[in-house]
C-alpha atoms as a PDB file:
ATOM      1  CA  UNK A   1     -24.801   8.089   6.658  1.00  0.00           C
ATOM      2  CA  UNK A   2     -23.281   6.196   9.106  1.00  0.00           C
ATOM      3  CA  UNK A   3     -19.671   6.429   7.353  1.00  0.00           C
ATOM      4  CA  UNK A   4     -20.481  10.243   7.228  1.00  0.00           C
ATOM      5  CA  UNK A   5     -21.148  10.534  11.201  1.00  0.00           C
ATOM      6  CA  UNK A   6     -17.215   8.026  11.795  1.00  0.00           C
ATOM      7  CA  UNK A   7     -15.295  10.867  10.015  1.00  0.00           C
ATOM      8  CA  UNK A   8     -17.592  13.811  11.871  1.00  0.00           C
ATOM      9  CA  UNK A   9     -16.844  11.861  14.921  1.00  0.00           C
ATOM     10  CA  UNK A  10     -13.092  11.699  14.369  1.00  0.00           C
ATOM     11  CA  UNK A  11     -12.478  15.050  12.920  1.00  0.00           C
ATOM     12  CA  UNK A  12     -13.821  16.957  16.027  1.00  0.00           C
ATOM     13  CA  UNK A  13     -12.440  14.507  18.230  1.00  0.00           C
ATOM     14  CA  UNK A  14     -15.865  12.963  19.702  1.00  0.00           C
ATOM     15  CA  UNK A  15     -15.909   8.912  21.465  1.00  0.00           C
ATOM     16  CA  UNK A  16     -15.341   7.068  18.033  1.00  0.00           C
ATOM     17  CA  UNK A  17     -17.302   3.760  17.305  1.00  0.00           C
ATOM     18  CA  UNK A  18     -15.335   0.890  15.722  1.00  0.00           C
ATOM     19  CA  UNK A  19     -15.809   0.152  12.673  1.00  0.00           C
ATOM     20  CA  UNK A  20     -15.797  -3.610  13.585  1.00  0.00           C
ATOM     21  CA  UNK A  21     -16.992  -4.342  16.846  1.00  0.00           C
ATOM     22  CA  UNK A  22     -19.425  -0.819  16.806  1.00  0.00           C
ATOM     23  CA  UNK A  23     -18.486  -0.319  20.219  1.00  0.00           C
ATOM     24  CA  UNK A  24     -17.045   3.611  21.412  1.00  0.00           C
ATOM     25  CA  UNK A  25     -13.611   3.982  22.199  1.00  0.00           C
ATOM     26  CA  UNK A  26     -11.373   7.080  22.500  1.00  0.00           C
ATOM     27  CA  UNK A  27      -8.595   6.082  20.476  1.00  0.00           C
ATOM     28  CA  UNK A  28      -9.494   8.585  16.872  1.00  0.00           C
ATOM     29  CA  UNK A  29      -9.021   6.190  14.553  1.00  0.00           C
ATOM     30  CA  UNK A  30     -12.060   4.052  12.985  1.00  0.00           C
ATOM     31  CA  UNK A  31     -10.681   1.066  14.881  1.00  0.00           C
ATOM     32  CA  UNK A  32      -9.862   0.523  18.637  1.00  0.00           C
ATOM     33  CA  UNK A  33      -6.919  -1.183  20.058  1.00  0.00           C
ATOM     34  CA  UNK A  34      -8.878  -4.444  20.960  1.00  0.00           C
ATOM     35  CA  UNK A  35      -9.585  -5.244  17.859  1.00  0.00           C
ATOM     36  CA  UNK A  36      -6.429  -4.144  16.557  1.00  0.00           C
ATOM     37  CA  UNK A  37      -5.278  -7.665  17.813  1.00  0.00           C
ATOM     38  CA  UNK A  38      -7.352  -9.503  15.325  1.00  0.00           C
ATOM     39  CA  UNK A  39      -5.508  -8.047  12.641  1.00  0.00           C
ATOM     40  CA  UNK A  40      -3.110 -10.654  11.450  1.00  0.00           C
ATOM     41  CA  UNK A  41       0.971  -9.466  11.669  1.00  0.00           C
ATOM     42  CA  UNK A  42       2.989 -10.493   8.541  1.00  0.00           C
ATOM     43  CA  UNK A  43       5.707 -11.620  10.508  1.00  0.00           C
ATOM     44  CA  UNK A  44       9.346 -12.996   9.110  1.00  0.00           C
ATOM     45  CA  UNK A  45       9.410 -11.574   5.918  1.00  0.00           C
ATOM     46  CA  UNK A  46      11.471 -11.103   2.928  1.00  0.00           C
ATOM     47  CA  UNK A  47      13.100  -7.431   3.156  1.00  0.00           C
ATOM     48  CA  UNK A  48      12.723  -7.388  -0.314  1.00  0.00           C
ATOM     49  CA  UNK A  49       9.083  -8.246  -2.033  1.00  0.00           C
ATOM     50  CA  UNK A  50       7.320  -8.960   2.094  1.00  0.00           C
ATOM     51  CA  UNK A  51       6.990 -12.681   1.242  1.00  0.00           C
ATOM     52  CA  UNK A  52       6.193 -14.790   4.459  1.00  0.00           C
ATOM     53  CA  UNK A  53       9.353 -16.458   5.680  1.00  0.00           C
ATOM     54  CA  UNK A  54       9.736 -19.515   8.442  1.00  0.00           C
ATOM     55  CA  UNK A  55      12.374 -17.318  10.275  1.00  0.00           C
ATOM     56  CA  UNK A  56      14.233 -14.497  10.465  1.00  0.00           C
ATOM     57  CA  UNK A  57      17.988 -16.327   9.791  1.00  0.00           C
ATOM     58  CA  UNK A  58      17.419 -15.427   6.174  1.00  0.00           C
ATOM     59  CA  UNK A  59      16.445 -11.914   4.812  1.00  0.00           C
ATOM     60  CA  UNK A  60      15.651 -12.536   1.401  1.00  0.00           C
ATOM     61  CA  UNK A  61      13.344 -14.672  -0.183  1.00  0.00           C
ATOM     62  CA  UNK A  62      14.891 -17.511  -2.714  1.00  0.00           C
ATOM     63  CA  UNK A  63      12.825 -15.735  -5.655  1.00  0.00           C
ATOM     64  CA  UNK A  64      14.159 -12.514  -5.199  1.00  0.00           C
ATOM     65  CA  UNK A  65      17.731 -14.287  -5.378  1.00  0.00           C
ATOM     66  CA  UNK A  66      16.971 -15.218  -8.410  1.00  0.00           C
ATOM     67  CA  UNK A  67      14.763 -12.653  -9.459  1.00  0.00           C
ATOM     68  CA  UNK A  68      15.287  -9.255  -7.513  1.00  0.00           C
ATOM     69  CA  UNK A  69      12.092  -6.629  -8.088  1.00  0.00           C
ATOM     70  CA  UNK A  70      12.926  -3.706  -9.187  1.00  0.00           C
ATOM     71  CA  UNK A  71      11.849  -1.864  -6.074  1.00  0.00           C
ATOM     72  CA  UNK A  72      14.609  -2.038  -2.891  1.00  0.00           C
ATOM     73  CA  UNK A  73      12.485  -2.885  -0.370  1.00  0.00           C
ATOM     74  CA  UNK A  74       8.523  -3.970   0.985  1.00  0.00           C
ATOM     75  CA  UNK A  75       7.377  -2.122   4.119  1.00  0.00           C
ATOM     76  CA  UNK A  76       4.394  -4.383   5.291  1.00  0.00           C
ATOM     77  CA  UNK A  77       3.076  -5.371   8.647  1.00  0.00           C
ATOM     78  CA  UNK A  78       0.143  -7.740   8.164  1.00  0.00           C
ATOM     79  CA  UNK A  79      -1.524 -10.303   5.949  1.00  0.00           C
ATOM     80  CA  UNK A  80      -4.373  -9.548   3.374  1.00  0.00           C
ATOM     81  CA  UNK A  81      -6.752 -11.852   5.793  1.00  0.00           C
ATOM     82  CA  UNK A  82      -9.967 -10.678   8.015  1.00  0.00           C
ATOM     83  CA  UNK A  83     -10.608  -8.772   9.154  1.00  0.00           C
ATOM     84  CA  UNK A  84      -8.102  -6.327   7.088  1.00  0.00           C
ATOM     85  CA  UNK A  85      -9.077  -7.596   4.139  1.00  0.00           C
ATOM     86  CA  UNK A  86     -12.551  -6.750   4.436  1.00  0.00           C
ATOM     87  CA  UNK A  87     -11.849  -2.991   5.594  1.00  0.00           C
ATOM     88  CA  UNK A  88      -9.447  -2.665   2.819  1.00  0.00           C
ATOM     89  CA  UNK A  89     -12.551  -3.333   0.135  1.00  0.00           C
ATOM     90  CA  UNK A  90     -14.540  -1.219   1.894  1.00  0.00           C
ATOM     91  CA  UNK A  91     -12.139   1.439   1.792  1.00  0.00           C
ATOM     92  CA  UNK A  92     -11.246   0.886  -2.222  1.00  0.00           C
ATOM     93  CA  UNK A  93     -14.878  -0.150  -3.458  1.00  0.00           C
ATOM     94  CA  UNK A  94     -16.929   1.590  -1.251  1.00  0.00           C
ATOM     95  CA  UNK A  95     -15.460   4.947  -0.646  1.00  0.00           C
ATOM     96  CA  UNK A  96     -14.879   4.184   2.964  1.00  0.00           C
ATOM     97  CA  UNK A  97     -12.431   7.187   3.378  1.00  0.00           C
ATOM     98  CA  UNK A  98     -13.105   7.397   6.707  1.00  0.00           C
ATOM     99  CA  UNK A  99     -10.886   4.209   7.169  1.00  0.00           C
ATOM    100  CA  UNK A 100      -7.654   6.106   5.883  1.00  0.00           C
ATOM    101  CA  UNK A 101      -6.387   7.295   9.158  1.00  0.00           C
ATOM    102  CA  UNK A 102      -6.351   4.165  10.079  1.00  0.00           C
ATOM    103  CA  UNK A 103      -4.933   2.402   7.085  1.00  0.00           C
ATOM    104  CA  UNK A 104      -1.985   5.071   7.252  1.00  0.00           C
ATOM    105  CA  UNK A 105      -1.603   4.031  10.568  1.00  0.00           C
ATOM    106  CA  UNK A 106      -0.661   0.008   9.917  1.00  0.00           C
ATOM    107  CA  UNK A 107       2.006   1.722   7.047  1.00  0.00           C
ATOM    108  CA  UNK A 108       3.752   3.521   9.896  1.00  0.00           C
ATOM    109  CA  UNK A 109       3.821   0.972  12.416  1.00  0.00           C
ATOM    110  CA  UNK A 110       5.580  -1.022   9.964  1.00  0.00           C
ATOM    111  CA  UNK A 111       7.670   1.433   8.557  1.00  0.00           C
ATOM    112  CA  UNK A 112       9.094   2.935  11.905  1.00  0.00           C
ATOM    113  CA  UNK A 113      11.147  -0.288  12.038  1.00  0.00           C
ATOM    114  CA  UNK A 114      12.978   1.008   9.226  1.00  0.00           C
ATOM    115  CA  UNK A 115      16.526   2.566   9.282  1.00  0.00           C
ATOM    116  CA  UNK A 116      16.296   4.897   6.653  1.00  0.00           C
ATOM    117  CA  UNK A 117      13.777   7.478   4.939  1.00  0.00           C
ATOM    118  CA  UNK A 118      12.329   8.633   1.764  1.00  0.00           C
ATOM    119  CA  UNK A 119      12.694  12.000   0.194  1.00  0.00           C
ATOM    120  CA  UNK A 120       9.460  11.701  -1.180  1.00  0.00           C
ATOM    121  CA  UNK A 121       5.779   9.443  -1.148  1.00  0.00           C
ATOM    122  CA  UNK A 122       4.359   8.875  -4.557  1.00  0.00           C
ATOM    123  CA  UNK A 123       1.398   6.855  -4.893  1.00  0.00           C
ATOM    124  CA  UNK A 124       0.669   3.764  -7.575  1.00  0.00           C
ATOM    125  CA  UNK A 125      -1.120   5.665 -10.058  1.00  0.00           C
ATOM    126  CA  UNK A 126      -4.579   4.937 -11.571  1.00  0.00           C
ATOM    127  CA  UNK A 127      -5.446   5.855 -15.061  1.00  0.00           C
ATOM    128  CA  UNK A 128      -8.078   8.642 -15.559  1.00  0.00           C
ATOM    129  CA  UNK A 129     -10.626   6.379 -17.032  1.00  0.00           C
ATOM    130  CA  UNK A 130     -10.734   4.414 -13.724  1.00  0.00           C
ATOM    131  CA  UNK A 131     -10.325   7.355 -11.546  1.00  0.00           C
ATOM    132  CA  UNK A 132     -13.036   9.066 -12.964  1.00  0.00           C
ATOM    133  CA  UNK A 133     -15.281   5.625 -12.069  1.00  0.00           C
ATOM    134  CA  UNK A 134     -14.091   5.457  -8.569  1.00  0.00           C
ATOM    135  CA  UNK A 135     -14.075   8.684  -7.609  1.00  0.00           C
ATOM    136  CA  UNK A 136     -10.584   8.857  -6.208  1.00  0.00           C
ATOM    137  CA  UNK A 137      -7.396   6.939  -5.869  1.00  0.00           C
ATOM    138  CA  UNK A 138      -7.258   5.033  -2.944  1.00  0.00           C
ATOM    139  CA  UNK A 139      -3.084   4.947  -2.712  1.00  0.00           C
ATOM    140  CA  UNK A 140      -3.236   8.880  -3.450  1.00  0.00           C
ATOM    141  CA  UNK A 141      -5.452   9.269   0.225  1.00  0.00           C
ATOM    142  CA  UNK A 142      -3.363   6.905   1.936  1.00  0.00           C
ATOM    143  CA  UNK A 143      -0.007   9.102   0.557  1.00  0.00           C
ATOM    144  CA  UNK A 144      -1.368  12.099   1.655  1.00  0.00           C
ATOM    145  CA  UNK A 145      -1.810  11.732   4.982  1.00  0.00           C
ATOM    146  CA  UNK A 146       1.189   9.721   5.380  1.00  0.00           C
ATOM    147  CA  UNK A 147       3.146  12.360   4.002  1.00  0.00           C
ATOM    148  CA  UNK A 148       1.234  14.628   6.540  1.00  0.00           C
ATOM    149  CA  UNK A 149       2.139  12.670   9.698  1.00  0.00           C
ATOM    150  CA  UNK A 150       5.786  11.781   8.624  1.00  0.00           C
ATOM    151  CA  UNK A 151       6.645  15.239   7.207  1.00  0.00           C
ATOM    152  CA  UNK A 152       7.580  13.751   3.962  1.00  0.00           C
ATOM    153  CA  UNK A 153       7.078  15.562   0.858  1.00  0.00           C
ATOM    154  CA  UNK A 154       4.490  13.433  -1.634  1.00  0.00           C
ATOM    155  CA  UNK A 155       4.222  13.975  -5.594  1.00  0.00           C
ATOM    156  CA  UNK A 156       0.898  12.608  -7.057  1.00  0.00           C
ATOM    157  CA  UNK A 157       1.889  14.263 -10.984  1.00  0.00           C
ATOM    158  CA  UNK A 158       4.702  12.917 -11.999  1.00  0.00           C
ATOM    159  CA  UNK A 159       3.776   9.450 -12.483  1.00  0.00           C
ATOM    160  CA  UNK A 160       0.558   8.798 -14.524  1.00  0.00           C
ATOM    161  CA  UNK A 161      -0.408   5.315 -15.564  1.00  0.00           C
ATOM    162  CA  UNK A 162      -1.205   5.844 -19.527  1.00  0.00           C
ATOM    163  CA  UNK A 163      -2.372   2.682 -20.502  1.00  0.00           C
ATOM    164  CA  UNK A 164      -5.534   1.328 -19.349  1.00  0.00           C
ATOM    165  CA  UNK A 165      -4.941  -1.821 -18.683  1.00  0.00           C
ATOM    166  CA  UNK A 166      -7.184  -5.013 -17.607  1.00  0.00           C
ATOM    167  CA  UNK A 167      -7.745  -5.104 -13.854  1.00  0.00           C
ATOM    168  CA  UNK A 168      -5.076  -7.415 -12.155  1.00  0.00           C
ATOM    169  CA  UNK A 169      -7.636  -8.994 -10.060  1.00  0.00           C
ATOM    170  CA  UNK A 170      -8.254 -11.290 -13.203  1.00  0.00           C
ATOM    171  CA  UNK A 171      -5.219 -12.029 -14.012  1.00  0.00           C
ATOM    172  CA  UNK A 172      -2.377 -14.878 -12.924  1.00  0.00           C
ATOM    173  CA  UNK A 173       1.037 -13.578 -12.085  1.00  0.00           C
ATOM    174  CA  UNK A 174       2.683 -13.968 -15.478  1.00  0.00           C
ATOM    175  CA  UNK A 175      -0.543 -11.876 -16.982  1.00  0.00           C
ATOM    176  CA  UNK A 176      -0.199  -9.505 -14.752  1.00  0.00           C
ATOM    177  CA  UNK A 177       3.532  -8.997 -15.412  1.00  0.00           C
ATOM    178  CA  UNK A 178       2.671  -8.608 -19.614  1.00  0.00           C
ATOM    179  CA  UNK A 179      -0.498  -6.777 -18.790  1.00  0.00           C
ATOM    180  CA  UNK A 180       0.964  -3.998 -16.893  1.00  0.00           C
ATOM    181  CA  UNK A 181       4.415  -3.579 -18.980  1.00  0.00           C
ATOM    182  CA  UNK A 182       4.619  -0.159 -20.495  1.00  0.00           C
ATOM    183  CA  UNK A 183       1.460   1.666 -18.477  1.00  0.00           C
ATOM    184  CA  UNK A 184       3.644   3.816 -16.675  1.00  0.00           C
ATOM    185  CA  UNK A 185       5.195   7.458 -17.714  1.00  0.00           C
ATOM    186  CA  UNK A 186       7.498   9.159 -15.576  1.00  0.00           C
ATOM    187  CA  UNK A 187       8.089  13.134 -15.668  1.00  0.00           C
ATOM    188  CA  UNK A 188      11.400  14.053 -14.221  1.00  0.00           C
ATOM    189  CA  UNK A 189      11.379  14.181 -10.842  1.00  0.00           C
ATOM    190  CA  UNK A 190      13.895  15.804  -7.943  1.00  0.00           C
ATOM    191  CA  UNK A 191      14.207  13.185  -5.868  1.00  0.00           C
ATOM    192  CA  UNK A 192      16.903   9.718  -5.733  1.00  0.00           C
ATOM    193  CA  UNK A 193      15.072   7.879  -3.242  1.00  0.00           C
ATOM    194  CA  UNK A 194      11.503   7.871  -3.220  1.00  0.00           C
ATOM    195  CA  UNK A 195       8.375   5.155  -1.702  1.00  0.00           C
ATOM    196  CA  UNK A 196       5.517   4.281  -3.631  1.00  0.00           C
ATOM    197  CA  UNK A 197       2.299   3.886  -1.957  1.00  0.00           C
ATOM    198  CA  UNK A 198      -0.628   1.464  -2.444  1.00  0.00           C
ATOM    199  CA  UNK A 199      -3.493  -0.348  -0.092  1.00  0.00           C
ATOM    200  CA  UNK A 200      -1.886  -4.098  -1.309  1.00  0.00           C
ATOM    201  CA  UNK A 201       0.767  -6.058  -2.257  1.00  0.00           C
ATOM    202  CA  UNK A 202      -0.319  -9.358  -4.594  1.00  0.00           C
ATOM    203  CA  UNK A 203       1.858 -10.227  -6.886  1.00  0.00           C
ATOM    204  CA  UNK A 204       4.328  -7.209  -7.027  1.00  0.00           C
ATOM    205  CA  UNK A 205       3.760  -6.548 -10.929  1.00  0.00           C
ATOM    206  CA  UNK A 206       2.723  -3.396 -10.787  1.00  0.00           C
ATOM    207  CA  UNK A 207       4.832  -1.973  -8.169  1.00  0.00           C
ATOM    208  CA  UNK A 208       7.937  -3.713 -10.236  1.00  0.00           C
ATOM    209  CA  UNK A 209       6.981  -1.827 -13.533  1.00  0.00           C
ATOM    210  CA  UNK A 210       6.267   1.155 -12.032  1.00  0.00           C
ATOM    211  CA  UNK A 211       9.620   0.634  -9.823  1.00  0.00           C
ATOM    212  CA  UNK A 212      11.436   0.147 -13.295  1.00  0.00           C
ATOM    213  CA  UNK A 213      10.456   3.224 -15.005  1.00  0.00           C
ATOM    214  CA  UNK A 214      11.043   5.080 -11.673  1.00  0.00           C
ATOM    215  CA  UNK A 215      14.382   3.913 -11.728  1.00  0.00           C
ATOM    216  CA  UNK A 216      15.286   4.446 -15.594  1.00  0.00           C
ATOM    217  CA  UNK A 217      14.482   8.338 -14.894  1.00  0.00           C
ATOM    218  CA  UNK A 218      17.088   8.377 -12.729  1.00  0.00           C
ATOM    219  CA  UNK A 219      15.322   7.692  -9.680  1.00  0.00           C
ATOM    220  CA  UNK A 220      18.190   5.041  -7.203  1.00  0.00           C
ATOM    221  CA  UNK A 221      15.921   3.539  -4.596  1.00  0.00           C
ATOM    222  CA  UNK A 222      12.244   2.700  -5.064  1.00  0.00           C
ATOM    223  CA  UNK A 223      10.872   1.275  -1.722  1.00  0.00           C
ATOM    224  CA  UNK A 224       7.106  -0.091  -2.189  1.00  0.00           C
ATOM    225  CA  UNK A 225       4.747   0.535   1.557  1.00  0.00           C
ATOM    226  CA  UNK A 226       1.675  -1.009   1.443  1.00  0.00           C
ATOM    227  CA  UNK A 227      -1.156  -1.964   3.915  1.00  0.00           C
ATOM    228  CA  UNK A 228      -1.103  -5.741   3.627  1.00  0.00           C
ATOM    229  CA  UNK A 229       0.238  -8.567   1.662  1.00  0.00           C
ATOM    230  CA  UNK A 230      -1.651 -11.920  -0.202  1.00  0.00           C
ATOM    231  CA  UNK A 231       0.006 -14.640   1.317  1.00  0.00           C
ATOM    232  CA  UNK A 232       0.039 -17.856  -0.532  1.00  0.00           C
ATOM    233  CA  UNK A 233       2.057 -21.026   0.299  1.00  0.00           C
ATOM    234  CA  UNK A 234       3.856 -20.560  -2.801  1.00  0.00           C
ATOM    235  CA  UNK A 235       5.741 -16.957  -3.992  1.00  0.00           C
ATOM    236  CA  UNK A 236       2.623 -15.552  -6.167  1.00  0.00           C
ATOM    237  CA  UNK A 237       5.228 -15.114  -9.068  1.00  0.00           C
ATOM    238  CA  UNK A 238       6.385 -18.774  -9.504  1.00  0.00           C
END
């Protein structure tokens, strides 16, 4: 009930009450700006797969020297920590869609430092047996109203995961990699530089398959936006 009176609240524009502190504020989206500031920023990153870097001198990582993703680029602003991560699994698991908005919102803020932009959003898809659990697809909301705000056209057809594969959560990074090889399917698709869409970045497995079949249909330049990164003292792939 209370998730149903935030989205009343925001959709006609009322005082909104943060979802974390509970307090009003007029800013529409679930979260005000002073508790904005508790949300952790990424900071030097690779341009490549958003690892944490000491600096900005370099702007690749030394994994992705040696082993470049197959997506171009990782538009992230902040670190999968609290309190982030907990809105981001209450958004996913709990069907916090009221917390979309404001999800979108951290993708922008980190994309408008960008120099160059999309022809078209596509979200990481989900396969129907798991869609039809959850309810929805949490990287399909976020890609529609992205697409929305940023006047970008968004396809959520032509790429349809067709293997239902183990949940990544379980799995290490070299798993994940031979879990998720082959789930993807790609229908042809009128675009040469598109962004995929999902709430988190871990490992980069599934973004990289998906960002491999993308580009074997003829797609050029796959650039991956996401909410927030893991961050691990080590590159989650090594």
């Amino acid at each position: 009930m209370r998730h149903k009176l935030l989205s009343i609240a925001q959709s006609i524009r009322l005082p909104s009450i943060c979802s974390l502190c509970n307090q009003f504020h007029k800013n529409s989206l679930a979260v005000c700006k002073a508790c904005m500031l508790f949300m952790i920023p990424l900071g030097p990153s690779c341009t490549q797969c958003g690892f944490p870097l000491s600096d900005n001198t370099y702007l690749i990582c030394g994994y992705c020297i040696k082993n470049p993703p197959s997506f171009d680029s990782a538009t992230i602003a902040y670190r999968f920590e609290e309190p982030l991560r907990s809105l981001l699994h209450r958004f996913k698991n709990r069907e916090g869609l009221y917390l979309g908005s404001f999800l979108s919102q951290l993708i922008i803020n980190a994309w408008q430092k960008q120099p160059t932009q999309p022809q078209c959003l596509i979200p990481v898809p989900m396969h129907p047996k798991k869609l039809k659990i959850r309810g929805f697809n949490q990287a399909a909301v976020l890609t529609r109203l992205l697409a929305k705000q940023l006047k970008i056209p968004y396809d959520l057809i032509s790429c349809q995961k067709k293997i239902n594969t183990q949940p990544q959560a379980l799995l290490d990074g070299k798993k994940r990699t031979q879990n998720i090889k082959g789930a993807f399917s790609i229908k042809k698709i009128p675009y040469t530089h598109i962004a995929l869409i999902d709430d988190l970045l871990t490992t980069g497995s599934t973004a990289n398959e998906l960002a491999q079949t993308l580009k074997k249909s003829g797609i050029e330049t796959v650039e991956l936006w996401c909410c927030a990164r893991t961050v691990k003292h080590a590159h989650p792939n090594e």
